[in-house]
Protein backbone atom coordinates (compact mmCIF):
# COMPACT_ATOMS: atom_id res chain seq x y z
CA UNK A 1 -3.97 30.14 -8.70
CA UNK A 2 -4.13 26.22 -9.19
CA UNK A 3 -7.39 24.28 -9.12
CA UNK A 4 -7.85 20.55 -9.51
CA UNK A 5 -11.76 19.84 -10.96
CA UNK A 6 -13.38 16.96 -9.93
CA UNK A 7 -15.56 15.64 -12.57
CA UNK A 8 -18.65 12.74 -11.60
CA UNK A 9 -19.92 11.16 -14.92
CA UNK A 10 -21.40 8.47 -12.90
CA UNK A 11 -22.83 10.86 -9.92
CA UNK A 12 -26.88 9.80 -10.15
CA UNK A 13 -25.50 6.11 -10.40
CA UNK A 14 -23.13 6.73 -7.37
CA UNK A 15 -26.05 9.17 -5.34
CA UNK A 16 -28.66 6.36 -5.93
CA UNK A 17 -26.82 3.71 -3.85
CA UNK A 18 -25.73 5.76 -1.23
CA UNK A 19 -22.24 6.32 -2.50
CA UNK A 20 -21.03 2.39 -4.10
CA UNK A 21 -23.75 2.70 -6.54
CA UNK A 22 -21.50 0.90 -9.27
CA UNK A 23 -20.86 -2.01 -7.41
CA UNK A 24 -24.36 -2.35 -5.58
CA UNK A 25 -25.84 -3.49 -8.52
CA UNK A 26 -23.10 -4.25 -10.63
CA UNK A 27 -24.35 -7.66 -11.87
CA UNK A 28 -27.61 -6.12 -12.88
CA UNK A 29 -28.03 -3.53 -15.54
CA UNK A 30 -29.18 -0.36 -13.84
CA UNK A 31 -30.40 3.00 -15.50
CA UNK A 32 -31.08 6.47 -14.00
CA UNK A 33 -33.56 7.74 -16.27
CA UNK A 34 -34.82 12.17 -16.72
CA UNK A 35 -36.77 13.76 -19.39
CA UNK A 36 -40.20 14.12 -19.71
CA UNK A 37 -42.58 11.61 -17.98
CA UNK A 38 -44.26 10.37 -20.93
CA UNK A 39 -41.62 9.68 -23.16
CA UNK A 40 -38.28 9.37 -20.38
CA UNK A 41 -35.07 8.89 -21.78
CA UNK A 42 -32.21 7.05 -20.02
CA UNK A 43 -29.68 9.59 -18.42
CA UNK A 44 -26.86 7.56 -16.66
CA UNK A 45 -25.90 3.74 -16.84
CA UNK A 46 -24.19 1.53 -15.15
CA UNK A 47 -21.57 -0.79 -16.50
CA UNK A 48 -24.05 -3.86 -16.60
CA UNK A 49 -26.19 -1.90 -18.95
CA UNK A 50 -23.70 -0.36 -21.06
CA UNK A 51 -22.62 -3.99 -21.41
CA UNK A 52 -26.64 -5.09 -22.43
CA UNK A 53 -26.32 -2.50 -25.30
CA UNK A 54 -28.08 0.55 -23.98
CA UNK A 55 -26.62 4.05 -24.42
CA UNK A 56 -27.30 7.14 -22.89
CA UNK A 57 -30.52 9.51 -25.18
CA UNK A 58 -32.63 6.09 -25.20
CA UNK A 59 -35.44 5.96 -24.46
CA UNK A 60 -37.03 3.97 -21.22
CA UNK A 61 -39.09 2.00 -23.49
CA UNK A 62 -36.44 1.06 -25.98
CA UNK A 63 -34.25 0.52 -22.79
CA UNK A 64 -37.12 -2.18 -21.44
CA UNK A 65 -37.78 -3.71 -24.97
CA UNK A 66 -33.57 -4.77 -24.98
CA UNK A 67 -33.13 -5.65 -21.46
CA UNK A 68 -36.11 -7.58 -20.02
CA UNK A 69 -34.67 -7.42 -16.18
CA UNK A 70 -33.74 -3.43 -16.40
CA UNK A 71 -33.60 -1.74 -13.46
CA UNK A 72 -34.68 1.55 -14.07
CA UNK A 73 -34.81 4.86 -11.64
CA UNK A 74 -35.94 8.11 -12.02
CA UNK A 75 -33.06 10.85 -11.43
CA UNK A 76 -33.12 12.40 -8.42
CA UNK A 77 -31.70 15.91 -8.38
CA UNK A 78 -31.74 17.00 -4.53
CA UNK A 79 -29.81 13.27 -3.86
CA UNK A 80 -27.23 13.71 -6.43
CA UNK A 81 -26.45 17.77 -4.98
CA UNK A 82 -26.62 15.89 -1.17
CA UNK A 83 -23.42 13.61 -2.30
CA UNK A 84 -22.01 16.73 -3.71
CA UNK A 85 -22.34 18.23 -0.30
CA UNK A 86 -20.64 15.14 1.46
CA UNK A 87 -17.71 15.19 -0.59
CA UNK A 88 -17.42 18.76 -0.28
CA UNK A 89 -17.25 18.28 3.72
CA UNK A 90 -14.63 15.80 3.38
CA UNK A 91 -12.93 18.23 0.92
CA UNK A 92 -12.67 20.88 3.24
CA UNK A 93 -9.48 19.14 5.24
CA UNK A 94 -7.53 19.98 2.04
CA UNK A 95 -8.49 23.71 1.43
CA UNK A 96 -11.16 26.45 2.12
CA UNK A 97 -11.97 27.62 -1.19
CA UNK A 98 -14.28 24.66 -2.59
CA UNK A 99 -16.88 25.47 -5.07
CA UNK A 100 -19.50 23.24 -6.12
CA UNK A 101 -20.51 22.59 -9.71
CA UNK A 102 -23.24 20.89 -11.88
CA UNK A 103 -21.92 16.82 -11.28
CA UNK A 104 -18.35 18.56 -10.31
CA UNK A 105 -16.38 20.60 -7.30
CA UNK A 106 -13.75 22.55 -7.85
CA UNK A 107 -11.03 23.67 -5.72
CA UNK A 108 -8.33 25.92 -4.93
CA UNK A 109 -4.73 24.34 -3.69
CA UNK A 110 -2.20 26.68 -4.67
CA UNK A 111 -2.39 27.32 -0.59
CA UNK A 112 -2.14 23.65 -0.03
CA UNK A 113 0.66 22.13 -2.06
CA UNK A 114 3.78 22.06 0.24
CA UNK A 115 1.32 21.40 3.29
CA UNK A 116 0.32 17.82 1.29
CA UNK A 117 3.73 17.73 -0.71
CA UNK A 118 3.25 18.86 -3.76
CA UNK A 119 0.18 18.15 -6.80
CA UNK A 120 0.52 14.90 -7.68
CA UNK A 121 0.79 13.92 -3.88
CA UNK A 122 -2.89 15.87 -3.23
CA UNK A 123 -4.44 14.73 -6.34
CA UNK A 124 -3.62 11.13 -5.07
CA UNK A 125 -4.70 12.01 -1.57
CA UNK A 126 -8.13 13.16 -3.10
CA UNK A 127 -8.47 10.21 -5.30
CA UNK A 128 -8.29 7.78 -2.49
CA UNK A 129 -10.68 9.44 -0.22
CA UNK A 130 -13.35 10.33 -3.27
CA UNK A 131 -12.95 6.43 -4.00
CA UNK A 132 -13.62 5.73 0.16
CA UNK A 133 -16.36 7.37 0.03
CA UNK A 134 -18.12 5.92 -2.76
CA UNK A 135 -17.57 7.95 -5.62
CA UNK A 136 -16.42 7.83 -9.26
CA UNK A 137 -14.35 10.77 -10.32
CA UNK A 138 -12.51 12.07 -13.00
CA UNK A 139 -9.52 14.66 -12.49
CA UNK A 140 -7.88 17.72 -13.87
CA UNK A 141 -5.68 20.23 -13.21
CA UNK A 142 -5.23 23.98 -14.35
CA UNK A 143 -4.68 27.52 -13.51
CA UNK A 144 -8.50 28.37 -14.22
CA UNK A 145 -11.64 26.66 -12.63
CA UNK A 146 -13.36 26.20 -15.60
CA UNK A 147 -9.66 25.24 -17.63
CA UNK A 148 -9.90 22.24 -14.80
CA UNK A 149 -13.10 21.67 -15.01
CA UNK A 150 -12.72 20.92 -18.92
CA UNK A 151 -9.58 18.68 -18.64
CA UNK A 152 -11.55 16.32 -15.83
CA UNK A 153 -14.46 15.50 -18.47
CA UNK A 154 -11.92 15.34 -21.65
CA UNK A 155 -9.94 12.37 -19.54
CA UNK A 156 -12.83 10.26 -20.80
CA UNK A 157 -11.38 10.67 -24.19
CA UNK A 158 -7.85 11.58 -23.32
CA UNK A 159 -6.15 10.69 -20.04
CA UNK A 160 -3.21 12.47 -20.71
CA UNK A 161 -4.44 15.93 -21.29
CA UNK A 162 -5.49 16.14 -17.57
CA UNK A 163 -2.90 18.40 -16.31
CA UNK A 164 -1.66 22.18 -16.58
CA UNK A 165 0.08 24.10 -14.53
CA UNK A 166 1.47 26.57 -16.46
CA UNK A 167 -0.97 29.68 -17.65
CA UNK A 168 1.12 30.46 -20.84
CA UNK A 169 0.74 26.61 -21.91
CA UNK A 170 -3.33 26.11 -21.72
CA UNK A 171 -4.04 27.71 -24.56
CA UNK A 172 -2.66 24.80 -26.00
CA UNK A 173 -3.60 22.37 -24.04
CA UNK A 174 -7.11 23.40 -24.32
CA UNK A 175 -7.04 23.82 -28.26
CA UNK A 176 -7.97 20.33 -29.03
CA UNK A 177 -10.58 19.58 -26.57
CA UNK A 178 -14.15 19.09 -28.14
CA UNK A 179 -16.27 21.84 -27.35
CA UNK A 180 -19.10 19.61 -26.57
CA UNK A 181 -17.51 19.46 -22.67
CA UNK A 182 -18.93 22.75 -22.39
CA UNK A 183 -22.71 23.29 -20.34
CA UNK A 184 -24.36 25.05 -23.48
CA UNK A 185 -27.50 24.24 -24.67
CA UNK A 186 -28.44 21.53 -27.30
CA UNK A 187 -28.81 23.73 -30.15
CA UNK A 188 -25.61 25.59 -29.84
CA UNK A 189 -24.22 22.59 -29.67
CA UNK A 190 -25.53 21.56 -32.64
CA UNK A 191 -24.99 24.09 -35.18
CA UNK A 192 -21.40 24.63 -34.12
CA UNK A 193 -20.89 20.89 -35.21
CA UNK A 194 -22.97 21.72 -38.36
CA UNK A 195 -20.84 24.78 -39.48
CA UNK A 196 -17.87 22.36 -38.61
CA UNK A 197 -16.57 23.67 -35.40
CA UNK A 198 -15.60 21.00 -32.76
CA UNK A 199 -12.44 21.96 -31.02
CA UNK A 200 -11.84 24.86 -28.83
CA UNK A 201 -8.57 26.14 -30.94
CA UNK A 202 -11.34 26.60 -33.86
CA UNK A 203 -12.64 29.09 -31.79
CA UNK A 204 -9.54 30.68 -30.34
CA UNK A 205 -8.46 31.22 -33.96
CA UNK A 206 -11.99 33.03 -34.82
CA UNK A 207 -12.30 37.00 -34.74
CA UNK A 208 -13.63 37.42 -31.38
CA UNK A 209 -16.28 40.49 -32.27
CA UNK A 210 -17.71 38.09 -35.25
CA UNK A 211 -18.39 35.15 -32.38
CA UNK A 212 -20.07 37.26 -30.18
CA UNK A 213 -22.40 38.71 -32.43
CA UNK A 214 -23.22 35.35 -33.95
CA UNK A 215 -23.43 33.21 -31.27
CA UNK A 216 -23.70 35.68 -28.23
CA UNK A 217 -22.04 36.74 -24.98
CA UNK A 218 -22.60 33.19 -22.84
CA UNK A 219 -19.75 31.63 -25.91
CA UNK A 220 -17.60 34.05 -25.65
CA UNK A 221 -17.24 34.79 -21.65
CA UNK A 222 -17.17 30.81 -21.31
CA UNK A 223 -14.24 30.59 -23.67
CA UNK A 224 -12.13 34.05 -22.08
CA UNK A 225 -12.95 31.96 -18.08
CA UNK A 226 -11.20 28.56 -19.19
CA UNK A 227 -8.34 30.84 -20.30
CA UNK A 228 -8.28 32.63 -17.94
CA UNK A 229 -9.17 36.45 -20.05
CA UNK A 230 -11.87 37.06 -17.86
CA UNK A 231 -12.68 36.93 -14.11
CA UNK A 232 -14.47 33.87 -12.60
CA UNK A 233 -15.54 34.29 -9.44
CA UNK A 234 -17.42 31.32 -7.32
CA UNK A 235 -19.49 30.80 -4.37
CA UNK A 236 -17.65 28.51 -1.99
CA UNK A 237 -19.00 26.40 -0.20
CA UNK A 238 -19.48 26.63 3.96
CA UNK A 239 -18.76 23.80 5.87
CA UNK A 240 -21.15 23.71 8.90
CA UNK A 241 -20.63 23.78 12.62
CA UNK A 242 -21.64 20.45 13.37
CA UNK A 243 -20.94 17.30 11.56
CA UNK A 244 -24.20 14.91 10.90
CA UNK A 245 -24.42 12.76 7.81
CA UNK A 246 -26.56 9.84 6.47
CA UNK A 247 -26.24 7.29 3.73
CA UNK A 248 -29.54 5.88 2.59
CA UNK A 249 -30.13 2.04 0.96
CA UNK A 250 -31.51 1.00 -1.88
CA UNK A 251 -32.57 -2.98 -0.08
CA UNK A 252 -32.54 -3.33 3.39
CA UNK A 253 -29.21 -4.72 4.51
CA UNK A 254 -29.63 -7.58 7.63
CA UNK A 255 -25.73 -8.45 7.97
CA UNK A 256 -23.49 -5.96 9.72
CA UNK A 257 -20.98 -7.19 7.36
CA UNK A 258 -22.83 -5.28 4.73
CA UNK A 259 -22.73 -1.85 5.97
CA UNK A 260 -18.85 -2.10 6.15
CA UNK A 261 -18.51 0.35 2.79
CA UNK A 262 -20.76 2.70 3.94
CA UNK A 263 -19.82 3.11 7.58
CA UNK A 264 -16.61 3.79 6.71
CA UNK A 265 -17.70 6.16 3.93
CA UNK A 266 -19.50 7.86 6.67
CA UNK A 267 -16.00 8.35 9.64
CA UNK A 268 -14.18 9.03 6.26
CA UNK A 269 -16.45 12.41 5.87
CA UNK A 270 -16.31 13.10 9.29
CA UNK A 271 -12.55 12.60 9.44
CA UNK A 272 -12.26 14.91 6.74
CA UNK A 273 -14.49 17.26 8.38
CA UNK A 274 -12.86 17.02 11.89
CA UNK A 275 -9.10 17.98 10.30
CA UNK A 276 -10.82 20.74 8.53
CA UNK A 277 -12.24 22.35 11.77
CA UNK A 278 -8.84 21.16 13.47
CA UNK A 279 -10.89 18.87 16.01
CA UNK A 280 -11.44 15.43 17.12
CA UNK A 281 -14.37 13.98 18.58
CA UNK A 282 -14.74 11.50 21.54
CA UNK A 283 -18.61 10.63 21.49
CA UNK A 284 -20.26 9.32 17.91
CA UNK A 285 -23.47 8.42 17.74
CA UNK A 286 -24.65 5.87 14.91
CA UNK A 287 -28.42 5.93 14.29
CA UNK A 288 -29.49 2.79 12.52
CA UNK A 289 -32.78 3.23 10.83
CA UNK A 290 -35.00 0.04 9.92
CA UNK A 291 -37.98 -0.47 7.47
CA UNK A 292 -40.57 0.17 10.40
CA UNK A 293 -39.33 3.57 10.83
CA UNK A 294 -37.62 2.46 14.19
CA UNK A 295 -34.23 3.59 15.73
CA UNK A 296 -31.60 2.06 17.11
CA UNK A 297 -28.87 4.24 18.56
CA UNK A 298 -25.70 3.13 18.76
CA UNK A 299 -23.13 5.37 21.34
CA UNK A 300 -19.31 5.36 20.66
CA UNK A 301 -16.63 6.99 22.86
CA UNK A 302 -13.04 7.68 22.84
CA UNK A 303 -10.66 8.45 26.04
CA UNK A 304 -8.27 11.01 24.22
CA UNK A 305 -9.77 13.10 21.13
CA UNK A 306 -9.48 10.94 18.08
CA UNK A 307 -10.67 11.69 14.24
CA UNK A 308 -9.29 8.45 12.08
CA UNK A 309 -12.29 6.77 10.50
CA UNK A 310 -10.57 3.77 10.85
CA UNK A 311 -10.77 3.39 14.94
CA UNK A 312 -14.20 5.22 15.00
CA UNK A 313 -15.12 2.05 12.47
CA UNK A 314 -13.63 -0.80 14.70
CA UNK A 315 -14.93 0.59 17.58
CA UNK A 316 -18.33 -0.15 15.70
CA UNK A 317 -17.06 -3.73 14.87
CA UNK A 318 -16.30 -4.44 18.59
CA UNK A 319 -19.92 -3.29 19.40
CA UNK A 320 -21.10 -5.92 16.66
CA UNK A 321 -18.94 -8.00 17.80
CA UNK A 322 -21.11 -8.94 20.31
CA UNK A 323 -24.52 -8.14 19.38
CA UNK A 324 -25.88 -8.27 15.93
CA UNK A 325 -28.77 -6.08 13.93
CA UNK A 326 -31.71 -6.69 15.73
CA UNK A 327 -33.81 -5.50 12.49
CA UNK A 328 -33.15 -4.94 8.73
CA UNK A 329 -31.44 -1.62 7.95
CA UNK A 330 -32.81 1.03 5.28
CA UNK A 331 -30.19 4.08 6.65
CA UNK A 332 -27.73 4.82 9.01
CA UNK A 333 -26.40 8.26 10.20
CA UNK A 334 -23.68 9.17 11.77
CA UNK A 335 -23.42 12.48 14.24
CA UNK A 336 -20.82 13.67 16.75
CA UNK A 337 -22.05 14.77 19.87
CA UNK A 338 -18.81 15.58 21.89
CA UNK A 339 -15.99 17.67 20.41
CA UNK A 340 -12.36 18.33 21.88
CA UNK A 341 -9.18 20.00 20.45
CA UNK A 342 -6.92 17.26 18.82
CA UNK A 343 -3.57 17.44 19.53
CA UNK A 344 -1.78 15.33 17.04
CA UNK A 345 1.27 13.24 18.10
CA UNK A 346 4.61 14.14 16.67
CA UNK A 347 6.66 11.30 14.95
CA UNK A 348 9.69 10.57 16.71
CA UNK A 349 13.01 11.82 14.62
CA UNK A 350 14.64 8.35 15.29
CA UNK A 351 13.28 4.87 15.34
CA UNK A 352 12.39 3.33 18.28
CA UNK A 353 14.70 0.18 18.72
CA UNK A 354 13.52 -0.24 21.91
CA UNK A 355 9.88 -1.35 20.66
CA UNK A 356 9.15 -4.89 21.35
CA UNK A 357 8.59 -6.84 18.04
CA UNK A 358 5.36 -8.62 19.01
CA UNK A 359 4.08 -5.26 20.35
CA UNK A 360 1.77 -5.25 17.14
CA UNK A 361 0.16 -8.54 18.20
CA UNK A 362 -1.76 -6.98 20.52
CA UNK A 363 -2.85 -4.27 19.49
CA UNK A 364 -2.92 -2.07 15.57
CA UNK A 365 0.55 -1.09 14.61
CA UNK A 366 0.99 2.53 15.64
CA UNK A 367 -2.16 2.46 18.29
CA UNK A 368 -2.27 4.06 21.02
CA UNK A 369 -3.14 2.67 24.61
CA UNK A 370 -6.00 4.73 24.87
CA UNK A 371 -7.47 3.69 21.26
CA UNK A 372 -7.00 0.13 22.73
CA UNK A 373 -8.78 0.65 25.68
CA UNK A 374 -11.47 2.69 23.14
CA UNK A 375 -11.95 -1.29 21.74
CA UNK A 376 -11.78 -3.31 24.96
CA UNK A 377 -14.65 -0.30 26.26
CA UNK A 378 -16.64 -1.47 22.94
CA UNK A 379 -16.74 -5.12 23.15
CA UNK A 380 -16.77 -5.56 27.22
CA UNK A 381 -18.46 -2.59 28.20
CA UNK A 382 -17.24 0.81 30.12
CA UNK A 383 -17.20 -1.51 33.10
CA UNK A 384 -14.82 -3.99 31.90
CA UNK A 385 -12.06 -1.83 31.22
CA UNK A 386 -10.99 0.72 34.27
CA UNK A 387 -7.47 2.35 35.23
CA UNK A 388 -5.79 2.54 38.20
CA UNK A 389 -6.24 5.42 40.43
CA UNK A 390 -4.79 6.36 43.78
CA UNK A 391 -6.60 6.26 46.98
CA UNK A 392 -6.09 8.50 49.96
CA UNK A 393 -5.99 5.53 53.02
CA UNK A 394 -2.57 4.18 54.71
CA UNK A 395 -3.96 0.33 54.23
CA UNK A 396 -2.17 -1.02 51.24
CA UNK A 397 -4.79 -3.05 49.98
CA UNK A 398 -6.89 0.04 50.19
CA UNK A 399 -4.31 2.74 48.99
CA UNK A 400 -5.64 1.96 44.89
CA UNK A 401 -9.05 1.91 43.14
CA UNK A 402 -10.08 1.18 40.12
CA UNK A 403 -11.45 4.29 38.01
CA UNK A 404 -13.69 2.77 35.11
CA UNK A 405 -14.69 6.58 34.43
CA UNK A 406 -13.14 8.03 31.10
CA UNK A 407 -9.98 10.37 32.06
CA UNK A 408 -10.07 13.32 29.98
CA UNK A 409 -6.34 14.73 28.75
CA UNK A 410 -6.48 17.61 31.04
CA UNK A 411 -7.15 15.03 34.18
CA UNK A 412 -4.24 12.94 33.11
CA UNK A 413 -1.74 15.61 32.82
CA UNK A 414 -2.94 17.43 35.73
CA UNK A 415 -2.64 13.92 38.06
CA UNK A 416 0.11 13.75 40.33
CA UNK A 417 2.97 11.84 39.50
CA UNK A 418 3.98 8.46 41.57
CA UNK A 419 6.55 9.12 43.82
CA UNK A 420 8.93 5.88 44.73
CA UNK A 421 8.48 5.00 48.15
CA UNK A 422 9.61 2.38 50.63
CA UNK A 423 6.42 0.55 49.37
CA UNK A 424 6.06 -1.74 46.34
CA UNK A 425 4.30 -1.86 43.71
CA UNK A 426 3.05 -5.62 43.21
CA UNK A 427 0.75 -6.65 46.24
CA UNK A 428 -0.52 -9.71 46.63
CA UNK A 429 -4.62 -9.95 46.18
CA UNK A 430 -4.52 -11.55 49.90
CA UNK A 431 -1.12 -11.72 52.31
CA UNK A 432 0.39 -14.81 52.28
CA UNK A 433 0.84 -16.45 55.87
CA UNK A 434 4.68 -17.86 55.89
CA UNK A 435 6.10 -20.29 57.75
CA UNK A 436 8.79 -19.57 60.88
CA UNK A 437 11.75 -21.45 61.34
CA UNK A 438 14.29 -20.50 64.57
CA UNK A 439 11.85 -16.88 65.05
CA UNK A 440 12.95 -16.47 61.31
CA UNK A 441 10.52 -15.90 58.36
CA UNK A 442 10.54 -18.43 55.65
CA UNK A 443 9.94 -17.70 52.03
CA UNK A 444 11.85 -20.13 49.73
CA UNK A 445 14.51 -19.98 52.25
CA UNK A 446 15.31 -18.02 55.44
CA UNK A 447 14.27 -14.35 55.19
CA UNK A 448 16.75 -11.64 56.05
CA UNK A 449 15.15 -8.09 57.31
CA UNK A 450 16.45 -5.35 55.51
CA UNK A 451 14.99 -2.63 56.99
CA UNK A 452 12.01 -1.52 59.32
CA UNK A 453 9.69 -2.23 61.36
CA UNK A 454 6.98 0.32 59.74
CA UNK A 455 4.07 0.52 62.18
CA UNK A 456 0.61 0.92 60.00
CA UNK A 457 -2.19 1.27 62.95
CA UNK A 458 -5.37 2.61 61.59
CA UNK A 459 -8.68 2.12 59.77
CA UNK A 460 -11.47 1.78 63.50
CA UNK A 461 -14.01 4.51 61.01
CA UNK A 462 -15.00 1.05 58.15
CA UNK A 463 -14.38 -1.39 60.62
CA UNK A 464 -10.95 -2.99 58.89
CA UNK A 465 -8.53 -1.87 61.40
CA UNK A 466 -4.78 -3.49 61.26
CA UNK A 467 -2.37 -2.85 63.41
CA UNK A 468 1.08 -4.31 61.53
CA UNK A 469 4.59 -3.86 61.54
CA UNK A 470 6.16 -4.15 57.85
CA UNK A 471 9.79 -4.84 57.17
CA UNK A 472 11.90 -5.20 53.73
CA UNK A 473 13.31 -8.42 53.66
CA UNK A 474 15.15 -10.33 50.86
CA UNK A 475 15.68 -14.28 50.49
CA UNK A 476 18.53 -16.62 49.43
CA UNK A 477 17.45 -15.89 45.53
CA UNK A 478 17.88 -12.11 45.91
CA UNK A 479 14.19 -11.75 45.89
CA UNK A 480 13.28 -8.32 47.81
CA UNK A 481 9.84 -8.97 49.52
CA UNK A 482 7.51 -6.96 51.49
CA UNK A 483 6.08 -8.77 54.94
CA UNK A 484 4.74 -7.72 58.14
CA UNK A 485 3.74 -9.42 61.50
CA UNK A 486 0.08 -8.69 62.46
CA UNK A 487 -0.20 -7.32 66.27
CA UNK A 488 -4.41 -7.37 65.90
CA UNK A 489 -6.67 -8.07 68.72
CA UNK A 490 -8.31 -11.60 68.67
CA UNK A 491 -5.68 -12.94 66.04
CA UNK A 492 -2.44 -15.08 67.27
CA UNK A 493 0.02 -12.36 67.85
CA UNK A 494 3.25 -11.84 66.37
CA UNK A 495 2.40 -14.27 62.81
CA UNK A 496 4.12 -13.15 59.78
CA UNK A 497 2.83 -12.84 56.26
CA UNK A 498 4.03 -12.08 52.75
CA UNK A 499 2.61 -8.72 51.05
CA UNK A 500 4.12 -7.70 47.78
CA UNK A 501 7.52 -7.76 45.97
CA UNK A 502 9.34 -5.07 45.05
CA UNK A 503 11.23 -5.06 41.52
């Protein structure tokens, strides 16, 4: 087995902003404080107060006696296990077996490695999103949970000691870690410095019957899990059946612009969530809560099945786009309400030459023309943006639609096909009446017929009846046009007109 540990030294810090809790405040020193409530102690700083001179074990008064503009918040317990959740959910695209830890997760890739090519590849992958979402972590790697779990909090004091993969070398990679990484209590803590033990080798190299009878079982098991002597079974975590999650404010946020960080923290969970269930979505529903307790709901949709945080999140900007907050923000959620089997696209094994270079003006290199359509829907509205769909009537001008309804996959691949016929494609948004010169058809020069006369006699039910015979005809330039003469009652008979052009 191989497990990478993700440590959180800064988790109340990060939990108290809503994920970016180091840079919310990061010109103003901010404490998380714990202990008892008369005499509270200060349990996790940010780097504002670290840089005022406070350390973590002072006390709240000290604290407020050095730094006269201290921020200071109680710890939160239930909000610092909610982040743990979120990250878990995103965690889940990456393997099954994720087990959650006091201010840590832990999980299980042996599974995973040639699926996200190969350890340092993952641990990069999980870096980046942890960071998305709005978390500080710390890493390791090792063969045993708790082995990991040790080398993530020593990288504080040694980067380099982050990493084993090998079970006959942790032993020795675990020998000089301080033993003050491990959860025991105060006092065994305290009198294993006193007697002058401080690194786990000391312990290693100890008779193990003397250990256990001096300092008890809890030592002893803990030291026989890191190694990996002694079974360590976990409790992993289930991801749910539906994906909602919220991100909650410290100040009320007025400017779209500001809820960039945690939108996108929000469609990065739910990305992670989606590949884990092997879905996508096509509705999202934002719910933006304000400091009255009121609502505003914000609906986004997709035309294919979609999962990337990053169109879900400028689909949002195209809605902003046009109308701003309408009151200050203290939360947002986000929930998917519609979900659909993705089918991802396959890369191509050859590039495509063919591409037009300024293809990327328009539109996000690699988009698709659905995703566009997904942005044009959110800025102009559903109505604004429509496809073309094919109408049973013999009238030309009649034989199209346009379909502003979302096509779903299944519709699009179950549509019939477009069969060439004698008929163009580009009509004219009203015929064009041409001149006649010697009972010939004029359109920049002389018309010749090419073939017909097609006779199109129909449409008494909707009162637009035509009665028209069409004919190919092409002109001195080699242009191939598409022109009838109208034969309808109460019209000059016999006058020509100009109706499309074929390619």
């Amino acid at each position: 087995m191989l497990w990478i540990a993700l440590h959180f030294p800064q988790l109340s810090i990060d939990a108290f902003g809503g994920g970016h809790g180091q840079t919310l405040l990061q010109d103003m020193p901010l404490v998380i404080h714990d202990g008892q409530s008369r005499r509270p102690v200060l349990y996790a700083l940010n780097l504002a107060a670290r840089n005022a001179g406070l350390q973590p074990g002072m006390t709240l008064a000290a604290a407020r006696a050095v730094s006269s503009n201290l921020i200071a918040v109680a710890r939160d317990v239930d909000k610092e296990q909610q982040a743990l959740v979120q990250i878990a959910t995103w965690l889940t695209q990456f393997s099954p077996s994720i087990a959650l830890e006091p201010q840590a997760i832990s999980i299980e890739v042996s599974s995973s490695l040639q699926l996200f090519g190969g350890i340092g590849a993952l641990v990069t992958l999980i870096r980046e999103g942890t960071r998305q979402l709005g978390f500080y972590s710390l890493f390791g790697v090792a063969t045993t949970a708790l082995g990991a779990q040790l080398l993530a909090r020593a990288t504080q004091f040694a980067p380099n000691t982050r990493m084993c993969r090998e079970c006959s070398l942790l032993p020795e990679r675990l020998s000089m870690l301080p033993l003050n990484l491990f959860d025991w209590p105060d006092a065994l803590k305290h009198t294993l410095d006193t007697l002058g033990l401080t690194r786990i080798g000391q312990l290693q190299a100890m008779p193990r019957a003397g250990l256990q009878q001096r300092f008890g079982d809890t030592l002893v098991h803990d030291l026989d899990r890191a190694h990996g002597l002694r079974g360590d079974p976990r409790i992993y975590f289930a991801l749910p059946d539906k994906f909602s999650s919220q991100r909650e404010f410290v100040f009320e946020l007025s400017d779209s612009n500001h809820l960039t960080p945690y939108v996108l923290s929000l469609f990065t969970e739910m990305e992670g969530f989606l590949r884990a269930r092997s879905a996508g979505a096509t509705s999202v529903q934002l719910r933006l809560t304000s400091g009255s307790k009121t609502h505003r709901e914000i609906n986004l949709a997709a035309r294919e099945p979609t999962r990337h945080a990053k169109h879900w999140q400028r689909l949002l900007a195209e809605k902003f786009a046009n109308a701003e907050l309408t009151a200050p923000v203290i939360a947002i959620a986000v929930t998917v309400l519609v979900y659909a089997p993705y089918m991802a696209q396959t890369a191509s094994l050859l590039a495509d030459a063919g591409a037009p270079r300024s293809a990327s003006a328009t539109h996000h290199k690699g988009e698709s023309v659905a995703n566009v359509m997904d942005r044009l829907a959110a800025r102009l509205g559903d109505q604004a943006v429509y496809q073309i769909a094919v109408h049973d009537d013999h009238r030309p001008e009649l034989a199209w639609q346009k379909n502003s309804r979302k096509v779903t996959k299944k519709e699009a691949i179950n549509a019939p096909l477009y069969k060439p016929t004698t008929r163009p494609v580009w009509l004219l948004k009203e015929p064009r009446p041409l001149t006649v010169n010697a009972q010939q058809p004029q359109y920049r020069g002389a018309l010749t017929l090419m073939a017909g006369p097609e006779r199109l006699d129909t449409g008494w039910w909707d009162g637009k009846p035509i009665t028209r015979d069409y004919f190919i005809a092409q002109n001195p330039q080699h242009e191939v046009c598409w022109i009838y003469r109208d034969y309808r009652l109460g019209t000059p008979s016999g006058l020509w007109y100009l109706h499309g052009f074929f390619g």
